[in-house]
N, C-alpha and C. Protein backbone atom coordinates (compact mmCIF):
# COMPACT_ATOMS: atom_id res chain seq x y z
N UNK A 1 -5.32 14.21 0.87
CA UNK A 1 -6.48 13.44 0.49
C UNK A 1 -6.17 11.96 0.74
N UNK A 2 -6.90 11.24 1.72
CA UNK A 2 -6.24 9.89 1.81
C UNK A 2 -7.21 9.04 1.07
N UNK A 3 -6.53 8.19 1.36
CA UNK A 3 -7.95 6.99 0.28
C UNK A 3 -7.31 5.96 1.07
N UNK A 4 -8.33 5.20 1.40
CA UNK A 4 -8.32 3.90 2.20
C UNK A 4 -8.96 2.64 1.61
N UNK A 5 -8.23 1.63 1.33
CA UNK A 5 -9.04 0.39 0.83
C UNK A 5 -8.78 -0.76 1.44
N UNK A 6 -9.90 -0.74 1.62
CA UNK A 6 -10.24 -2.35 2.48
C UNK A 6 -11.03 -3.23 2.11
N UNK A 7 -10.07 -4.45 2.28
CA UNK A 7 -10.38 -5.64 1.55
C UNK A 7 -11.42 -6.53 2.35
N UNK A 8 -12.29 -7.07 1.77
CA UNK A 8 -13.25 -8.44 2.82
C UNK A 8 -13.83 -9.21 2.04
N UNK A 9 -13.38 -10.33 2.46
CA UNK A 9 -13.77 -11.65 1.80
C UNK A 9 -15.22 -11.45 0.98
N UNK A 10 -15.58 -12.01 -0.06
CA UNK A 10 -16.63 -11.61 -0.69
C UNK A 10 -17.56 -13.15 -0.58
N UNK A 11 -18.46 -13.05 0.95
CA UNK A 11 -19.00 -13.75 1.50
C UNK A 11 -20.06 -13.50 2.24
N UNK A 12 -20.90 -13.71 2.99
CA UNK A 12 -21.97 -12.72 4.25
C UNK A 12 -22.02 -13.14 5.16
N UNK A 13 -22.49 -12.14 6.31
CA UNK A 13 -22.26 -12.93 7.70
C UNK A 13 -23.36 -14.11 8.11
N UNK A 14 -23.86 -14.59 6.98
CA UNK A 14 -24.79 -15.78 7.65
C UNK A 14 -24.84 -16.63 5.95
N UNK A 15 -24.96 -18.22 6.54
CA UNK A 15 -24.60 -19.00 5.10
C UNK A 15 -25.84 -18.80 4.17
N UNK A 16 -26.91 -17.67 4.28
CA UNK A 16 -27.85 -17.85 3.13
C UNK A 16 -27.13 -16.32 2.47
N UNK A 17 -26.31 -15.51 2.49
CA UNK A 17 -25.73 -14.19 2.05
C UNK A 17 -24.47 -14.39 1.49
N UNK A 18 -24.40 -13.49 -0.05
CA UNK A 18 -22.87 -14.22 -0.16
C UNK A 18 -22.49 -12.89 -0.61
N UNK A 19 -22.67 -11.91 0.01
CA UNK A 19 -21.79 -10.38 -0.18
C UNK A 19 -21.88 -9.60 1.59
N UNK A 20 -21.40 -8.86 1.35
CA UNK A 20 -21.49 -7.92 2.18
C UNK A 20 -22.51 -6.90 1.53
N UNK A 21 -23.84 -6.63 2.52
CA UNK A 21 -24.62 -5.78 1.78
C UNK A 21 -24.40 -4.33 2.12
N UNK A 22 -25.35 -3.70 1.13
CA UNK A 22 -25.08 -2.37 1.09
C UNK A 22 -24.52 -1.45 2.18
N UNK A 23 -25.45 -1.82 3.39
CA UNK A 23 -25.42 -1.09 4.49
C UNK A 23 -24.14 -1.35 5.49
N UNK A 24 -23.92 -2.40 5.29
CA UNK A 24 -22.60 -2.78 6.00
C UNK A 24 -21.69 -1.83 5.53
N UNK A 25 -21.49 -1.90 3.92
CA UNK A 25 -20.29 -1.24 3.16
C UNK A 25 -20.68 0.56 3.65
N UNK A 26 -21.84 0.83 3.79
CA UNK A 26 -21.94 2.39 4.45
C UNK A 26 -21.60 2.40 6.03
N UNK A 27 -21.72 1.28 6.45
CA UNK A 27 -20.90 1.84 7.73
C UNK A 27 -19.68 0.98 8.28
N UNK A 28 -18.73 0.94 7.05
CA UNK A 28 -17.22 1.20 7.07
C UNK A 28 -17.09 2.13 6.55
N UNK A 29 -17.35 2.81 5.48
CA UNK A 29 -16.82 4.16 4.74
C UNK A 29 -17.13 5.08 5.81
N UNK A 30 -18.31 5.27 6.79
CA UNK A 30 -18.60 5.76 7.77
C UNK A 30 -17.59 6.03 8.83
N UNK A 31 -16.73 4.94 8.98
CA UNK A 31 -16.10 4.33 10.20
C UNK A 31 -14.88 4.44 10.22
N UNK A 32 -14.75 4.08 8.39
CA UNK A 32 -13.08 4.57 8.45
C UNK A 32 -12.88 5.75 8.22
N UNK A 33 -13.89 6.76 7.63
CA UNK A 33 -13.54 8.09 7.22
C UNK A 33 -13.65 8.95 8.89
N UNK A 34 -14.43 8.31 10.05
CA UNK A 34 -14.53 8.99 11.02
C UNK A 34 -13.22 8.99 11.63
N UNK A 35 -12.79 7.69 11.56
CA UNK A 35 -11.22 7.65 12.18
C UNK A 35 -10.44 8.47 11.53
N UNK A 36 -10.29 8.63 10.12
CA UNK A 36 -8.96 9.55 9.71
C UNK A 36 -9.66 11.08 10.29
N UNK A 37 -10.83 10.93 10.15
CA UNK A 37 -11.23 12.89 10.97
C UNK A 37 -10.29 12.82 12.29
N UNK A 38 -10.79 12.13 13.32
CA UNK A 38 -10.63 11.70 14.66
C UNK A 38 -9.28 11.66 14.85
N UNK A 39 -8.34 10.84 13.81
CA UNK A 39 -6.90 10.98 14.36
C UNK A 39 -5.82 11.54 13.37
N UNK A 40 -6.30 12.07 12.56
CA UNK A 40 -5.36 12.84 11.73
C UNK A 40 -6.52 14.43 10.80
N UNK A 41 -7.31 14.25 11.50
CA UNK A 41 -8.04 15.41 11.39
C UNK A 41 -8.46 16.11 9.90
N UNK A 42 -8.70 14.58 9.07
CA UNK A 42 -8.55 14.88 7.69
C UNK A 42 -10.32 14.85 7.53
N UNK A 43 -10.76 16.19 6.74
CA UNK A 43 -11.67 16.32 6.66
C UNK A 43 -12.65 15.30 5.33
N UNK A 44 -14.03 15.02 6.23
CA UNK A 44 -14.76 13.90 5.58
C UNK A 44 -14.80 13.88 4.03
N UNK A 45 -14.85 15.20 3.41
CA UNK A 45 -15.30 15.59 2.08
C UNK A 45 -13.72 14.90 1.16
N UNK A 46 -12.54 15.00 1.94
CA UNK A 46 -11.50 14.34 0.76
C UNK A 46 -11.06 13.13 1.71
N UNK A 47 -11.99 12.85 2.07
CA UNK A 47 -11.24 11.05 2.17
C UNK A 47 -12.06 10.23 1.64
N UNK A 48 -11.27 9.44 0.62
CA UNK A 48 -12.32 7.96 -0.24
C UNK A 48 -12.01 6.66 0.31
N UNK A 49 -13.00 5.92 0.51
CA UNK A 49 -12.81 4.48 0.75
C UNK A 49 -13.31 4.12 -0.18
N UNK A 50 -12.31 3.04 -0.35
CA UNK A 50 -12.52 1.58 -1.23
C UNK A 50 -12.68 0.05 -0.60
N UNK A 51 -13.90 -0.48 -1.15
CA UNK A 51 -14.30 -1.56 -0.34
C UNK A 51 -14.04 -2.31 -1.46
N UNK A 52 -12.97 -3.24 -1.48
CA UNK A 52 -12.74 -4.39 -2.32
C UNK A 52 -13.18 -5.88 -2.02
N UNK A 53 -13.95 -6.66 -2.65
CA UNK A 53 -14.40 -7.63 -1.85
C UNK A 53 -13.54 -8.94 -2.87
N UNK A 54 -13.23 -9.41 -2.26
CA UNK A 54 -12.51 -10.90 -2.55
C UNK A 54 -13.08 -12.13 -2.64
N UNK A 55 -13.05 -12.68 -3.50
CA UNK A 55 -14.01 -14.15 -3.76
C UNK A 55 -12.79 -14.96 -2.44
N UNK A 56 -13.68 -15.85 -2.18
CA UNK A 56 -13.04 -16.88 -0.86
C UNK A 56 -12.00 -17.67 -1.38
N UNK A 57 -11.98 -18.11 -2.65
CA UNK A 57 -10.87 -18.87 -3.27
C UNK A 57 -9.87 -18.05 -3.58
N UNK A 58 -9.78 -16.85 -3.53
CA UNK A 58 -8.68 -15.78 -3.54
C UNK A 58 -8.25 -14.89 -2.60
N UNK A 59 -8.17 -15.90 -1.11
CA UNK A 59 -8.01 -15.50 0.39
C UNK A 59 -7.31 -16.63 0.91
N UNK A 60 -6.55 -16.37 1.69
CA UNK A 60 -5.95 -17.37 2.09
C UNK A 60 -4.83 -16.88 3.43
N UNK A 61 -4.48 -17.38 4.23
CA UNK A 61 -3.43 -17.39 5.27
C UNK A 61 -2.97 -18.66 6.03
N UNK A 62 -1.74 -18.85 6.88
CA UNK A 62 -1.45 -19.54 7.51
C UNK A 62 -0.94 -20.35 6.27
N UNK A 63 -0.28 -20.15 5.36
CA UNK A 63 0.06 -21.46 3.95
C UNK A 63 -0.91 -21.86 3.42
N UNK A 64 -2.23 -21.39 3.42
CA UNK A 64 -3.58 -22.24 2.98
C UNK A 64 -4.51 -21.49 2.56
N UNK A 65 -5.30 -21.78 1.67
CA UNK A 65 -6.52 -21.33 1.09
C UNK A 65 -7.61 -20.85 2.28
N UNK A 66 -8.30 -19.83 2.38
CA UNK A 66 -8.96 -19.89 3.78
C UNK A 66 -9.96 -20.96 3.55
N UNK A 67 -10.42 -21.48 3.05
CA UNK A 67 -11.50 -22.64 3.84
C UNK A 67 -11.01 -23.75 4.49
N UNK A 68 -9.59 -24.04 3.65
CA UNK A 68 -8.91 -25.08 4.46
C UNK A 68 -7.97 -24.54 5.88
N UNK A 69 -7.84 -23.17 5.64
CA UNK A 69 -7.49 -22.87 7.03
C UNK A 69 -8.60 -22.96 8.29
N UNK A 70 -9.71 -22.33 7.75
CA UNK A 70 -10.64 -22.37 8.74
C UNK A 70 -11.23 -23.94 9.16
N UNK A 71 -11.19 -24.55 8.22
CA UNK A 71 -11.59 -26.31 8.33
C UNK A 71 -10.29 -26.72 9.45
N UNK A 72 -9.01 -26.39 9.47
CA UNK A 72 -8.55 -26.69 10.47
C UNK A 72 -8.74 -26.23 11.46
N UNK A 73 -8.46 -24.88 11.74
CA UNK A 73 -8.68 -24.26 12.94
C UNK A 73 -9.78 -25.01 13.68
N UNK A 74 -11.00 -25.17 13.09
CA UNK A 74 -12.24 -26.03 13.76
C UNK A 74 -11.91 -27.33 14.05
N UNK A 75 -11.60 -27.86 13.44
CA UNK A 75 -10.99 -29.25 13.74
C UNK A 75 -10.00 -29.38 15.04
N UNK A 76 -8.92 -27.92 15.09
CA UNK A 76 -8.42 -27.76 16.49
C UNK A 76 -8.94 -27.33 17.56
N UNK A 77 -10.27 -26.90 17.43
CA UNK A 77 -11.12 -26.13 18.57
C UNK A 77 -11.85 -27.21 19.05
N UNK A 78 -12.05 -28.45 18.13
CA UNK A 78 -12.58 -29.28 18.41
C UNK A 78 -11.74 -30.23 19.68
N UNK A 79 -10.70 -30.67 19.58
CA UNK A 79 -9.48 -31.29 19.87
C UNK A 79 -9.45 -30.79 21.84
């Protein structure tokens, strides 16, 4: 029985949305449960996903909080 959890920033893909909505979250559970069928042949009925969503101030990479990572990165794309 696998269980899969995946994490995503708890934000939306456009600045008036600040979750990931419903339908999105149905097609990852969709997506990841097709892959464990597809490559380890684990049937749909015992695999669970978990969609954990993360507030933005509790994300971070590169040594940095992500907004200040991403504020740089742009600042270097700019450059």
């Amino acid at each position: 029985m696998p269980i899969v959890i995946v994490q995503v920033t708890r934000e939306g893909t456009t600045p008036d949305r600040k979750s990931v909505s419903a339908e999105e979250k149905a097609a990852i559970i969709k997506g990841v449960s097709e892959v464990l069928l597809d490559v380890l042949h684990k049937p749909l009925e015992s695999t669970y996903v978990v969609i954990e969503e993360v507030d933005l101030d509790n994300w971070g990479w590169g040594g940095l909080p992500a907004m200040q990572y991403r504020t740089l990165r742009a600042g270097a794309a700019k450059s």
